[in-house]
PDB file of N, CA and C in Angstrom:
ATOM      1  N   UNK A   1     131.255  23.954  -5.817  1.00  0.00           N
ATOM      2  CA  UNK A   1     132.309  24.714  -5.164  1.00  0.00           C
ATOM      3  C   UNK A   1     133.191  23.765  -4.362  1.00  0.00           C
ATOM      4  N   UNK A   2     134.768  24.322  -4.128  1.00  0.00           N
ATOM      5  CA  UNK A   2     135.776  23.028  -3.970  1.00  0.00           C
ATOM      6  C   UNK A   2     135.438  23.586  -2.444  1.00  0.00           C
ATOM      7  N   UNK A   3     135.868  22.385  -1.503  1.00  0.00           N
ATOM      8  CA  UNK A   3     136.260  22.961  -0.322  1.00  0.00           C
ATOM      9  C   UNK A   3     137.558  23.532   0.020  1.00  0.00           C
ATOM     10  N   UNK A   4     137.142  24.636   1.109  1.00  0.00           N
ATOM     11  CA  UNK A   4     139.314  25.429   1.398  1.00  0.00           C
ATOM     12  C   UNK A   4     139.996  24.509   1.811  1.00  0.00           C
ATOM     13  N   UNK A   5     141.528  24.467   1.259  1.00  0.00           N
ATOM     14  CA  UNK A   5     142.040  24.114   1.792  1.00  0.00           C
ATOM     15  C   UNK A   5     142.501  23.375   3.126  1.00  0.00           C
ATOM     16  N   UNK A   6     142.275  24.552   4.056  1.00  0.00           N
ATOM     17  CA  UNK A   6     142.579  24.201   5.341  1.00  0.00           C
ATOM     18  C   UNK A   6     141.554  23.450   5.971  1.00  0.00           C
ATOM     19  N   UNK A   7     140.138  23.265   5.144  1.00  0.00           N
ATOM     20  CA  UNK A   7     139.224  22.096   6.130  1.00  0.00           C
ATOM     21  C   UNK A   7     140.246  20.710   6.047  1.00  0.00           C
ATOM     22  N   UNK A   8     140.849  20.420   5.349  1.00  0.00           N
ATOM     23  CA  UNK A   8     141.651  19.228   4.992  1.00  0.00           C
ATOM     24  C   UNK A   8     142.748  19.213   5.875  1.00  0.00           C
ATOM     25  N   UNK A   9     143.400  20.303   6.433  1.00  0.00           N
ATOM     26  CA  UNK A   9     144.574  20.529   7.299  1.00  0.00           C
ATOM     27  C   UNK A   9     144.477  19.861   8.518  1.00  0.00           C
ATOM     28  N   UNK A  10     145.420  19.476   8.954  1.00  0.00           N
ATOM     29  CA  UNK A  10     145.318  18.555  10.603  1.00  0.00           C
ATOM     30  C   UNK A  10     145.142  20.031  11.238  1.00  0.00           C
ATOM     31  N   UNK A  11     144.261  19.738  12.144  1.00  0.00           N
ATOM     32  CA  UNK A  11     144.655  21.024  13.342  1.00  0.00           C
ATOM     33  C   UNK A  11     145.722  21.262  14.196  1.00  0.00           C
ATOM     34  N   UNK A  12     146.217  19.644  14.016  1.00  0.00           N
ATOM     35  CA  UNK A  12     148.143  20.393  14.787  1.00  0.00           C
ATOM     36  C   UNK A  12     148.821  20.716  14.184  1.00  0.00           C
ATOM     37  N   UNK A  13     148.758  21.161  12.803  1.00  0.00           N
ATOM     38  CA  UNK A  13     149.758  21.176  12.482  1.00  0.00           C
ATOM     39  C   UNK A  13     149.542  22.948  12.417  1.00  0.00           C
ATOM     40  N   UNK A  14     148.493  23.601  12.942  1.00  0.00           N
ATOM     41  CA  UNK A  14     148.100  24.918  13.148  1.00  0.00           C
ATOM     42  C   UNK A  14     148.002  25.226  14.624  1.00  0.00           C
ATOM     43  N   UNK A  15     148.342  24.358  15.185  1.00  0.00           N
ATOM     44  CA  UNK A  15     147.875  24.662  16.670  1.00  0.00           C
ATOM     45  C   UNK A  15     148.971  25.232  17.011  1.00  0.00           C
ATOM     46  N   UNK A  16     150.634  24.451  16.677  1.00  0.00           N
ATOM     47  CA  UNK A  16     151.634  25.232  17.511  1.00  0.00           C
ATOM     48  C   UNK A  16     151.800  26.753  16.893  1.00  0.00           C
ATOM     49  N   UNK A  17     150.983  27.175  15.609  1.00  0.00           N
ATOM     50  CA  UNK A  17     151.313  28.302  15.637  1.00  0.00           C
ATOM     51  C   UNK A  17     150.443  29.431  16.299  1.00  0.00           C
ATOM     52  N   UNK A  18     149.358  28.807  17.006  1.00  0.00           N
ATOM     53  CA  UNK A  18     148.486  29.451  17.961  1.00  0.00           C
ATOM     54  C   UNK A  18     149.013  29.911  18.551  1.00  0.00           C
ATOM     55  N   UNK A  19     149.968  28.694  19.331  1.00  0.00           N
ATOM     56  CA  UNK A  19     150.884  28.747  20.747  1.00  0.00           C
ATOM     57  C   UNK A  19     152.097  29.533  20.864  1.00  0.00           C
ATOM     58  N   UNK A  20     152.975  29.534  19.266  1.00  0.00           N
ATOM     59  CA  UNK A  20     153.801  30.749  18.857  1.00  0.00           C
ATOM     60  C   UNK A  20     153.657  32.149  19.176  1.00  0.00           C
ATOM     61  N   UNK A  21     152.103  32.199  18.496  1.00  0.00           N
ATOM     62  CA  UNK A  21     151.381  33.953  17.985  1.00  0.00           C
ATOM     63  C   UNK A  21     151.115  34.455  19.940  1.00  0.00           C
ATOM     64  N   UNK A  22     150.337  33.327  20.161  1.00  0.00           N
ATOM     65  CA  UNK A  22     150.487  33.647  22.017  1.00  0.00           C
ATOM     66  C   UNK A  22     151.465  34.019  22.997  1.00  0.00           C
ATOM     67  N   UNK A  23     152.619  32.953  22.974  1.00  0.00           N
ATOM     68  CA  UNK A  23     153.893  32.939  23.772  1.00  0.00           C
ATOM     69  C   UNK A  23     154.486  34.388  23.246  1.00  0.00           C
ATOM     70  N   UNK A  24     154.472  34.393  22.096  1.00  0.00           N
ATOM     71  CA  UNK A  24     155.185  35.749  21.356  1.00  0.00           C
ATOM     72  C   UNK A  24     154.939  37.177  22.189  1.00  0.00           C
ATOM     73  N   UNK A  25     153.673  37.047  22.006  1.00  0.00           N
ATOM     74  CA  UNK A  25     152.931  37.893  23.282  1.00  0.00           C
ATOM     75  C   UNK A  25     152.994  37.980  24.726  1.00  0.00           C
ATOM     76  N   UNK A  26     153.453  37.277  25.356  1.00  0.00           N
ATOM     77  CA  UNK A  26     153.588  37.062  26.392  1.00  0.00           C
ATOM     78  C   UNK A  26     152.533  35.891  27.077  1.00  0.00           C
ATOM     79  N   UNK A  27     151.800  35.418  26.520  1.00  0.00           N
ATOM     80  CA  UNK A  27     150.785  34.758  26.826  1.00  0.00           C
ATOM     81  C   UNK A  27     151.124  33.322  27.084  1.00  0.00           C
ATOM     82  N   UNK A  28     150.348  32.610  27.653  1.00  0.00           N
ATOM     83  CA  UNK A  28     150.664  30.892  27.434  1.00  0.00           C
ATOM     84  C   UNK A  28     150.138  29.919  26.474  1.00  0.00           C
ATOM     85  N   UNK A  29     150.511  28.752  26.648  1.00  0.00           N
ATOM     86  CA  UNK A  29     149.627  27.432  25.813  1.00  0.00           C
ATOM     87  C   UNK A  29     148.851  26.896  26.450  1.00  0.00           C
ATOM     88  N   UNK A  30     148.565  27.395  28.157  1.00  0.00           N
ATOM     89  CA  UNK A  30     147.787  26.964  28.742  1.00  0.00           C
ATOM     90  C   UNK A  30     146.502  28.012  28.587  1.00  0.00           C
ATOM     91  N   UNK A  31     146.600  29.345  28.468  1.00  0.00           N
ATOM     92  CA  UNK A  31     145.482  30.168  27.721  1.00  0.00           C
ATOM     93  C   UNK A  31     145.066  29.296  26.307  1.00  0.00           C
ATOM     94  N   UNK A  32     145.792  29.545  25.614  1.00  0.00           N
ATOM     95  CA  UNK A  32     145.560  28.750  24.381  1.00  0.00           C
ATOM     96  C   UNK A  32     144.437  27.983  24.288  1.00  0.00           C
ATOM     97  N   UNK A  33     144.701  26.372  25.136  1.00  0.00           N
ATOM     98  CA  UNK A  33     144.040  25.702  25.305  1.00  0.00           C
ATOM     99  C   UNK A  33     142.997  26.194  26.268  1.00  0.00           C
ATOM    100  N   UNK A  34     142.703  27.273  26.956  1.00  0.00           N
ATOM    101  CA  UNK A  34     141.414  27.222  28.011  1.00  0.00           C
ATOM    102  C   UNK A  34     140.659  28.370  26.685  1.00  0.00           C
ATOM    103  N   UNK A  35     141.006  28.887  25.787  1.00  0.00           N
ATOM    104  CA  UNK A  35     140.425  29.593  24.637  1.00  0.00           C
ATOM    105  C   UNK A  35     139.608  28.610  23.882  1.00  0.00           C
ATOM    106  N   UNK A  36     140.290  27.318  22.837  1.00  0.00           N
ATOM    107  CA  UNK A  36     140.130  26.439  22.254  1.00  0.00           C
ATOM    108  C   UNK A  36     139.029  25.484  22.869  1.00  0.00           C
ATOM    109  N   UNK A  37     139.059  25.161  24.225  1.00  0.00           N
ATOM    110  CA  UNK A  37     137.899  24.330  24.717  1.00  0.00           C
ATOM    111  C   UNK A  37     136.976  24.877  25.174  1.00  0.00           C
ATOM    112  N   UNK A  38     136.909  26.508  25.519  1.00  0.00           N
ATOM    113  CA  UNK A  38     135.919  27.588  25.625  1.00  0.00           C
ATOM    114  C   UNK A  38     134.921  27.641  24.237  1.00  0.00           C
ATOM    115  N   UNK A  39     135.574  27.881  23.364  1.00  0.00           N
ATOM    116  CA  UNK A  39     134.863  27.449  22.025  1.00  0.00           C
ATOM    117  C   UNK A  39     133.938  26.585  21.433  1.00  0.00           C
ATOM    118  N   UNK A  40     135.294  25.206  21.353  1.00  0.00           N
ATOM    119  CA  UNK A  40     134.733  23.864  21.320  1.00  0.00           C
ATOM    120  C   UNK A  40     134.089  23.051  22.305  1.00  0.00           C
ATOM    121  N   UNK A  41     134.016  23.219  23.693  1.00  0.00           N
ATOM    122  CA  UNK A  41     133.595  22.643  24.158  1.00  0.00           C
ATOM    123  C   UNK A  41     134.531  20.678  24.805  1.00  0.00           C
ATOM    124  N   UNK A  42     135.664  21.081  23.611  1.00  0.00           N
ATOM    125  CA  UNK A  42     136.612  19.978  24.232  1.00  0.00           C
ATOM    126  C   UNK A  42     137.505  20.095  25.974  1.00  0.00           C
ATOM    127  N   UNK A  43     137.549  18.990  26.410  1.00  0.00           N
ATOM    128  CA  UNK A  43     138.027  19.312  27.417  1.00  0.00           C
ATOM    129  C   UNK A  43     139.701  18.893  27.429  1.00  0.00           C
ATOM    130  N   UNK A  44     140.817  19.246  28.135  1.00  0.00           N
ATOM    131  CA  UNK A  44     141.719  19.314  28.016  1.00  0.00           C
ATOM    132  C   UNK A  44     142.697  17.848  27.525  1.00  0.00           C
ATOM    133  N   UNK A  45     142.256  16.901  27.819  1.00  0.00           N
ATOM    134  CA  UNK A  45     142.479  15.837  27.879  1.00  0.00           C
ATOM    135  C   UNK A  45     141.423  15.045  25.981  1.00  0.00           C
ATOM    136  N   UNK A  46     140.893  15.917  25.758  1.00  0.00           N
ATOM    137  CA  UNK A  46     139.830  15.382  24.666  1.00  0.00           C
ATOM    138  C   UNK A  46     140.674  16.399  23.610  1.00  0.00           C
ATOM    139  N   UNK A  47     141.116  17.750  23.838  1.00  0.00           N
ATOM    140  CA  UNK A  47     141.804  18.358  22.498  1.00  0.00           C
ATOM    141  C   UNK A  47     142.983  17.781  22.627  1.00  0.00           C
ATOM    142  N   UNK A  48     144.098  17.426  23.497  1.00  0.00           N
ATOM    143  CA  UNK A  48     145.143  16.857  23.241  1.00  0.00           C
ATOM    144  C   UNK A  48     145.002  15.381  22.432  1.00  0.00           C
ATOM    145  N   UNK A  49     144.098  15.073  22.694  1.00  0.00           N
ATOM    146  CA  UNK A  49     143.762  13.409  21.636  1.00  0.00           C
ATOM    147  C   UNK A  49     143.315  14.103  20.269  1.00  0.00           C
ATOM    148  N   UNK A  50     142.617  14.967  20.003  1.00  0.00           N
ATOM    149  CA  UNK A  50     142.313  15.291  18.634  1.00  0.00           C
ATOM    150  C   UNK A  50     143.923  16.153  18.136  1.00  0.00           C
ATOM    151  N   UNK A  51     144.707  16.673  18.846  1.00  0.00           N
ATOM    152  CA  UNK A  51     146.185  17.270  17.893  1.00  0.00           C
ATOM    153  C   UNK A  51     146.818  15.945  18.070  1.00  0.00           C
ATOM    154  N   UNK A  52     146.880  14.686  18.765  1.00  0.00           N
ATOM    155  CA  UNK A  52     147.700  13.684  18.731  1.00  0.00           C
ATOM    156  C   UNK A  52     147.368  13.043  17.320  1.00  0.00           C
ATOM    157  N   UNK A  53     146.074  12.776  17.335  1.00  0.00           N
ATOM    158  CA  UNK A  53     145.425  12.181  16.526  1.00  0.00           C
ATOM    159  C   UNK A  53     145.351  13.093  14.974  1.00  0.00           C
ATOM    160  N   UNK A  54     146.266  13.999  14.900  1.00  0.00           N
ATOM    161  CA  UNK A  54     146.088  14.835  13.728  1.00  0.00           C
ATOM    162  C   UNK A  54     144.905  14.938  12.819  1.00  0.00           C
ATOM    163  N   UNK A  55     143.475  15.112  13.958  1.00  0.00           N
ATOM    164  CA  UNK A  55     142.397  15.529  13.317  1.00  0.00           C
ATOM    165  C   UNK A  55     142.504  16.651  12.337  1.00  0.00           C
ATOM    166  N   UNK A  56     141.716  16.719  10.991  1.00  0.00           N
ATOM    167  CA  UNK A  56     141.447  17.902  10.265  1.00  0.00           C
ATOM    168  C   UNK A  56     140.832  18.788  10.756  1.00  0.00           C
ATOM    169  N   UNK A  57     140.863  19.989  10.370  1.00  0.00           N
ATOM    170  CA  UNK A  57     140.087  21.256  10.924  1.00  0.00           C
ATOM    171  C   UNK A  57     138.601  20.499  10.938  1.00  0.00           C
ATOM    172  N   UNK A  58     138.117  20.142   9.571  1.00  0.00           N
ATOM    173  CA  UNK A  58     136.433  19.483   9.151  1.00  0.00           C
ATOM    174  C   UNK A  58     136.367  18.853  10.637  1.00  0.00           C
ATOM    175  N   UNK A  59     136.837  17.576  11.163  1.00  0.00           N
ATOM    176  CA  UNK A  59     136.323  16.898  12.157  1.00  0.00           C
ATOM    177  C   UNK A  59     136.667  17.542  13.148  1.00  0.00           C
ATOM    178  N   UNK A  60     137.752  18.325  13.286  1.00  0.00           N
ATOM    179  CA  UNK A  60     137.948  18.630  14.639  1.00  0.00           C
ATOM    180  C   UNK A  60     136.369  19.612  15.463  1.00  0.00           C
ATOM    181  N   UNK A  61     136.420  20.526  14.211  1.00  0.00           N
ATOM    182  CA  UNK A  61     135.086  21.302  14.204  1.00  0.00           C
ATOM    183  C   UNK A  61     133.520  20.345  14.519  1.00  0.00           C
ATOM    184  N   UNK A  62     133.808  19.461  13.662  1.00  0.00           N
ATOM    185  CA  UNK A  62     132.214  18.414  13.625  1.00  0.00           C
ATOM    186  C   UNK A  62     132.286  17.432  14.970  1.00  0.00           C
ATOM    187  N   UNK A  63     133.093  16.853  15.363  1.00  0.00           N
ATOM    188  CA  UNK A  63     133.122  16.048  16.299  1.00  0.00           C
ATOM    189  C   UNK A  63     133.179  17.380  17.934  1.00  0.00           C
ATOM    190  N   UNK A  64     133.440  18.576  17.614  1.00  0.00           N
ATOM    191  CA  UNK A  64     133.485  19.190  18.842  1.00  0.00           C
ATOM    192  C   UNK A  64     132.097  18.858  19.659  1.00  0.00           C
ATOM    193  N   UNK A  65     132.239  19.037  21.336  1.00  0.00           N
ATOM    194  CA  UNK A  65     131.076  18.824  21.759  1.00  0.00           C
ATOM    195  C   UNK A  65     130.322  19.705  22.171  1.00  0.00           C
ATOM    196  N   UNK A  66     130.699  20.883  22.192  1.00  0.00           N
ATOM    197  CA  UNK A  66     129.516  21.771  22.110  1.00  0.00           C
ATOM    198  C   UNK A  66     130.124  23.110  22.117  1.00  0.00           C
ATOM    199  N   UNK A  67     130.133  23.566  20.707  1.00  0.00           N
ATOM    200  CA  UNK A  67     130.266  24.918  20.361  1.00  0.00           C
ATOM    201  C   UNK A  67     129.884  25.701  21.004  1.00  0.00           C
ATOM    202  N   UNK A  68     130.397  26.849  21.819  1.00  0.00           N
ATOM    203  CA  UNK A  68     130.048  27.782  22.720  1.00  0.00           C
ATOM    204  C   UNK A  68     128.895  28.443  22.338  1.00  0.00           C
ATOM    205  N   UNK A  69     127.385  29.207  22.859  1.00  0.00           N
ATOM    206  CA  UNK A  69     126.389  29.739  22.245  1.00  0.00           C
ATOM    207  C   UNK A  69     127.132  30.932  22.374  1.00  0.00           C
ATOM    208  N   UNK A  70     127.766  31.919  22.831  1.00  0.00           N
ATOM    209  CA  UNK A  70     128.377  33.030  23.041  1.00  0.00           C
ATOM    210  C   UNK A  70     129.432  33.091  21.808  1.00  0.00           C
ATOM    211  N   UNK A  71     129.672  32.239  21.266  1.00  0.00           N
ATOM    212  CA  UNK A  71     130.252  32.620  19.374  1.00  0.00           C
ATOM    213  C   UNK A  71     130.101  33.241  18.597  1.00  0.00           C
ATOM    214  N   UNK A  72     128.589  33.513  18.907  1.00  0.00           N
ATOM    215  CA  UNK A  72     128.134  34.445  17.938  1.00  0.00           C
ATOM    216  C   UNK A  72     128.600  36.227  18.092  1.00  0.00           C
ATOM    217  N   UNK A  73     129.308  36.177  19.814  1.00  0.00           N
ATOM    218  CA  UNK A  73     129.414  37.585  19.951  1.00  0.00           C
ATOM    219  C   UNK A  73     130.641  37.863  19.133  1.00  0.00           C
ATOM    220  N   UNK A  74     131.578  36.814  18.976  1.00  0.00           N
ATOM    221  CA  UNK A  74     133.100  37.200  18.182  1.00  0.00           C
ATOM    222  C   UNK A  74     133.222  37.852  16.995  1.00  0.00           C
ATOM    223  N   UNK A  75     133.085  39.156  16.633  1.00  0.00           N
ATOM    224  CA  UNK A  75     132.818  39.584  15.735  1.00  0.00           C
ATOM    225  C   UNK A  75     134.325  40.714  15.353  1.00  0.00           C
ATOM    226  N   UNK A  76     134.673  41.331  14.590  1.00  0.00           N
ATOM    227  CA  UNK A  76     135.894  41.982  14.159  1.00  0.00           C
ATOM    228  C   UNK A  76     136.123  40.936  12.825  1.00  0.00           C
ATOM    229  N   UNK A  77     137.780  41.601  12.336  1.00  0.00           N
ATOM    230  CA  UNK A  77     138.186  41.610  11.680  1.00  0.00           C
ATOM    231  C   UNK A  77     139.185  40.509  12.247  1.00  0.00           C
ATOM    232  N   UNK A  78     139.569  39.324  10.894  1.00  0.00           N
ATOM    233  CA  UNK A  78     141.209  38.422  11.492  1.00  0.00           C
ATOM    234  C   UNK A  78     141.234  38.584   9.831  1.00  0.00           C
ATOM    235  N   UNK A  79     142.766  38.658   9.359  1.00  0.00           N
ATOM    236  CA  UNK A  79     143.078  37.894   8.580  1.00  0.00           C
ATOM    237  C   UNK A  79     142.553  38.692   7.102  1.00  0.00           C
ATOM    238  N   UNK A  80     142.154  39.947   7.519  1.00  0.00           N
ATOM    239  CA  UNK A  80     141.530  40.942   6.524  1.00  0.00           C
ATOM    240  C   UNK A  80     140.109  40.272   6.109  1.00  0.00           C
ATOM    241  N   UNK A  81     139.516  39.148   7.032  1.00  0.00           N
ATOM    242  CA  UNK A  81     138.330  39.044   6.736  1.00  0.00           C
ATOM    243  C   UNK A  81     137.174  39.406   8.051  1.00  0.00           C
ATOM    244  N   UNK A  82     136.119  40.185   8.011  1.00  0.00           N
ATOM    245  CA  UNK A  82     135.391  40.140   9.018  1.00  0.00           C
ATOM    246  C   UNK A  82     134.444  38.816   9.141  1.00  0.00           C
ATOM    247  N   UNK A  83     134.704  38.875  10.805  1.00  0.00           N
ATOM    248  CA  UNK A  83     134.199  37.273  11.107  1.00  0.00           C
ATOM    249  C   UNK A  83     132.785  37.634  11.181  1.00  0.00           C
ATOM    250  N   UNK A  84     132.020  37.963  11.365  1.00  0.00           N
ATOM    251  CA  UNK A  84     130.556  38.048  11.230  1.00  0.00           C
ATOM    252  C   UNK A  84     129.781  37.577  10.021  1.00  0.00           C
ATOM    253  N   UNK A  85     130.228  38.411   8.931  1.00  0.00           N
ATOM    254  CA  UNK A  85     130.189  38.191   7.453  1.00  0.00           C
ATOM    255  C   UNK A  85     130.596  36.392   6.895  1.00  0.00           C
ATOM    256  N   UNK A  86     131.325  36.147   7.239  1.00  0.00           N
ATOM    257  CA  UNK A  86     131.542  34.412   6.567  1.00  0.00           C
ATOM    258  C   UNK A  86     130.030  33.795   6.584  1.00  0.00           C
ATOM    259  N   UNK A  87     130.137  33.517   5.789  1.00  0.00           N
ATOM    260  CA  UNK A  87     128.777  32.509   4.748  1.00  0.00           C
ATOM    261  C   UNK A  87     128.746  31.482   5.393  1.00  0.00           C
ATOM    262  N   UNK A  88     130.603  30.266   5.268  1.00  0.00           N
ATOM    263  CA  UNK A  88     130.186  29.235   5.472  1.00  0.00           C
ATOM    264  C   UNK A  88     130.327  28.909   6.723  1.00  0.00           C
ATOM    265  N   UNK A  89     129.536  28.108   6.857  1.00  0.00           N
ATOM    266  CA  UNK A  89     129.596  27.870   8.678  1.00  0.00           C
ATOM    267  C   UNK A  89     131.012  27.303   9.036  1.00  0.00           C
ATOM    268  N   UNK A  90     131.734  26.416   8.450  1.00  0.00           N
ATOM    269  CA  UNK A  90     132.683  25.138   8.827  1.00  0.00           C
ATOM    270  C   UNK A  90     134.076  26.778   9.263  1.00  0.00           C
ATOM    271  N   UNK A  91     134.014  28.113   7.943  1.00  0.00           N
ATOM    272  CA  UNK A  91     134.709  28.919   7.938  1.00  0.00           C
ATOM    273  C   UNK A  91     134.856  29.593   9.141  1.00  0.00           C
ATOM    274  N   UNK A  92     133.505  29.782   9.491  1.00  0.00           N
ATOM    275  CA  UNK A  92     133.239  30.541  10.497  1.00  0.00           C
ATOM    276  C   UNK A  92     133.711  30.433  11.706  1.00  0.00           C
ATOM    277  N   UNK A  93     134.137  28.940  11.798  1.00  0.00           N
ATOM    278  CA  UNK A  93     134.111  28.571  13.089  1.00  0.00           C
ATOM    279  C   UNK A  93     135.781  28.344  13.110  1.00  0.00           C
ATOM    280  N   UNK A  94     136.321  28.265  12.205  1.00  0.00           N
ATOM    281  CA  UNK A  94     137.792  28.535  11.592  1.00  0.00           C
ATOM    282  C   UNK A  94     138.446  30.170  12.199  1.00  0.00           C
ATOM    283  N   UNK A  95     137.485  31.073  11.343  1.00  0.00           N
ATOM    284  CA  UNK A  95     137.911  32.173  11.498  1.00  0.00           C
ATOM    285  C   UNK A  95     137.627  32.786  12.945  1.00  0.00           C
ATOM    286  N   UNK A  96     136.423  32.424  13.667  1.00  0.00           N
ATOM    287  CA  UNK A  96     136.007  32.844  15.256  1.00  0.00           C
ATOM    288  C   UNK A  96     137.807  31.685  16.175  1.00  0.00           C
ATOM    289  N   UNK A  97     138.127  31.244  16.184  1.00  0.00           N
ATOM    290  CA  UNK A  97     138.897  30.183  16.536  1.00  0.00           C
ATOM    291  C   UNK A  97     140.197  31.536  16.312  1.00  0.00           C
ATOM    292  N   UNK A  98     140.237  31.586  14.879  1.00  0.00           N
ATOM    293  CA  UNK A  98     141.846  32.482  14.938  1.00  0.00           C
ATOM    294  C   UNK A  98     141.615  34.051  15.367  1.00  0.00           C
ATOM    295  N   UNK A  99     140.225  34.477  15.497  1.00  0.00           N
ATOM    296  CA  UNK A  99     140.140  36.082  16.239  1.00  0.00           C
ATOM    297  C   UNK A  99     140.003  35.685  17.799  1.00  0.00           C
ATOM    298  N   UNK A 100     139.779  34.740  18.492  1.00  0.00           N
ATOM    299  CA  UNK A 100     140.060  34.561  19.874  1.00  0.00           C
ATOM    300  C   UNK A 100     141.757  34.425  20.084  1.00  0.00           C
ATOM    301  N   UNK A 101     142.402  33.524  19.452  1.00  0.00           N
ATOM    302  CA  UNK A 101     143.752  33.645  19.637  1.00  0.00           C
ATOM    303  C   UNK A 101     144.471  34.912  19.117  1.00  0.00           C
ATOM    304  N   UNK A 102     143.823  35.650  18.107  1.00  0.00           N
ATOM    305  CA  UNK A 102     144.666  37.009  18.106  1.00  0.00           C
ATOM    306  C   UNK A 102     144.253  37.988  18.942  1.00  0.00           C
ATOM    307  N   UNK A 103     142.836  37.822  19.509  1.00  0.00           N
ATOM    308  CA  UNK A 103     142.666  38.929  20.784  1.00  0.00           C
ATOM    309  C   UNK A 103     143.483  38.813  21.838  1.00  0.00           C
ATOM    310  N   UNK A 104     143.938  37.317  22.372  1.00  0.00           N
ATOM    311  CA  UNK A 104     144.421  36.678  23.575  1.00  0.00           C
ATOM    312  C   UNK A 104     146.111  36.956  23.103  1.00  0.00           C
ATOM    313  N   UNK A 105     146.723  36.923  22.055  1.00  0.00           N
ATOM    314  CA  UNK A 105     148.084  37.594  21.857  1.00  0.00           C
ATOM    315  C   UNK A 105     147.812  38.918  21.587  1.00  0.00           C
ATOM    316  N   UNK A 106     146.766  39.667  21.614  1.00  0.00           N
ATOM    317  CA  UNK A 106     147.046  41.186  21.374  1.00  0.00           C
ATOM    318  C   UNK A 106     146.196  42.063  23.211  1.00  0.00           C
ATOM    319  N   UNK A 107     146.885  40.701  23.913  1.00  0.00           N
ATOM    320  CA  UNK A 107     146.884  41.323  25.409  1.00  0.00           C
ATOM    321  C   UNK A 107     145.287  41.654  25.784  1.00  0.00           C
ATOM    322  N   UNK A 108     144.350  41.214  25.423  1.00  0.00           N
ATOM    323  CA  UNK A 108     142.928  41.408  25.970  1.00  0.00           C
ATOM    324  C   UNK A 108     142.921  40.374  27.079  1.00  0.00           C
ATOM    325  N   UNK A 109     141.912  41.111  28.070  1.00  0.00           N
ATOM    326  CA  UNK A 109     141.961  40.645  29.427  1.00  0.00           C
ATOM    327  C   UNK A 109     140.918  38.712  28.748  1.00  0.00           C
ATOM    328  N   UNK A 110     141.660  38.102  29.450  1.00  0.00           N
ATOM    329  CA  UNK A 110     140.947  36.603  29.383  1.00  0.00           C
ATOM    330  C   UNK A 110     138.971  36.773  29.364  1.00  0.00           C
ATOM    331  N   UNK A 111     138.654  37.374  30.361  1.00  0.00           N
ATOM    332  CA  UNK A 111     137.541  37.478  30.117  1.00  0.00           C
ATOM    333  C   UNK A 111     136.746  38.086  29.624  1.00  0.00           C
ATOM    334  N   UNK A 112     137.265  38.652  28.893  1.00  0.00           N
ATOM    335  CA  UNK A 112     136.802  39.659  27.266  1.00  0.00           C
ATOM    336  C   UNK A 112     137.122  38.822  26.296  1.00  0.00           C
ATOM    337  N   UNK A 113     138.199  38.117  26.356  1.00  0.00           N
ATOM    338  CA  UNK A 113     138.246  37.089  24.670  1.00  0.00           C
ATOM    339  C   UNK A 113     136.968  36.022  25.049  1.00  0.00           C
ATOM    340  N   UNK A 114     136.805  35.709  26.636  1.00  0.00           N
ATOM    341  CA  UNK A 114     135.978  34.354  26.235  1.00  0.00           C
ATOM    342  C   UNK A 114     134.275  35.256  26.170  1.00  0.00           C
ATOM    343  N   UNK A 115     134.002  36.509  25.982  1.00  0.00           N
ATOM    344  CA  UNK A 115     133.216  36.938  26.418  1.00  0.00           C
ATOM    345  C   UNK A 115     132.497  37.023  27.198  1.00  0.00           C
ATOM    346  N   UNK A 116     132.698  36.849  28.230  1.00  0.00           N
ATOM    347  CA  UNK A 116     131.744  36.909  29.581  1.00  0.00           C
ATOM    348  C   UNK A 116     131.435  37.978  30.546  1.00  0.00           C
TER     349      UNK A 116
END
């Protein structure tokens, strides 16, 4: 089986449309980023070197430093796929990544997207 596409994709070149789908909303890029290192575990100064550095989704994901244990609660629908259901892990963590930024542009209080 081939790998998707988008493991191959830089993550900046997806990030400003995070920051689009957010701002659009009324939201910031400074949510954005406190979403993204809630996740990954990068700290603000460590994800701006991985979008400088036009990491791929694959490393951005593998080199993160510590995947949130509370990931597992992100569950719904993005993208007409439910995130619970994904098989592959690398996906998973793809698709949990774009249902936090569409909860956080569809106006959910900050501490309901990071689950706490």
């Amino acid at each position: 089986m081939t790998a998707h596409r988008i493991f191959a994709m830089p993550f900046a070149s997806v990030y400003p449309a995070y920051v689009n789908k957010a701002e659009r909303k009324g939201r910031t890029k400074a949510e954005v980023d406190r979403v993204i290192c809630w996740l990954t575990g990068y700290d603000q100064p460590s994800l701006e070197r991985q979008i400088d550095q036009k990491t791929d989704f694959q490393s951005f994901f593998a080199h993160a430093p510590a995947f949130h244990p509370n990931s597992s609660l992100i569950t719904g629908v993005v993208c007409g796929v439910r995130v619970e259901s994904v098989e592959d892990p690398l996906m998973k963590k793809v698709r949990q990544l774009d249902k936090l930024v569409d909860e956080l542009a569809k106006g959910k209080p900050m501490h309901k997207v990071l689950r706490q």
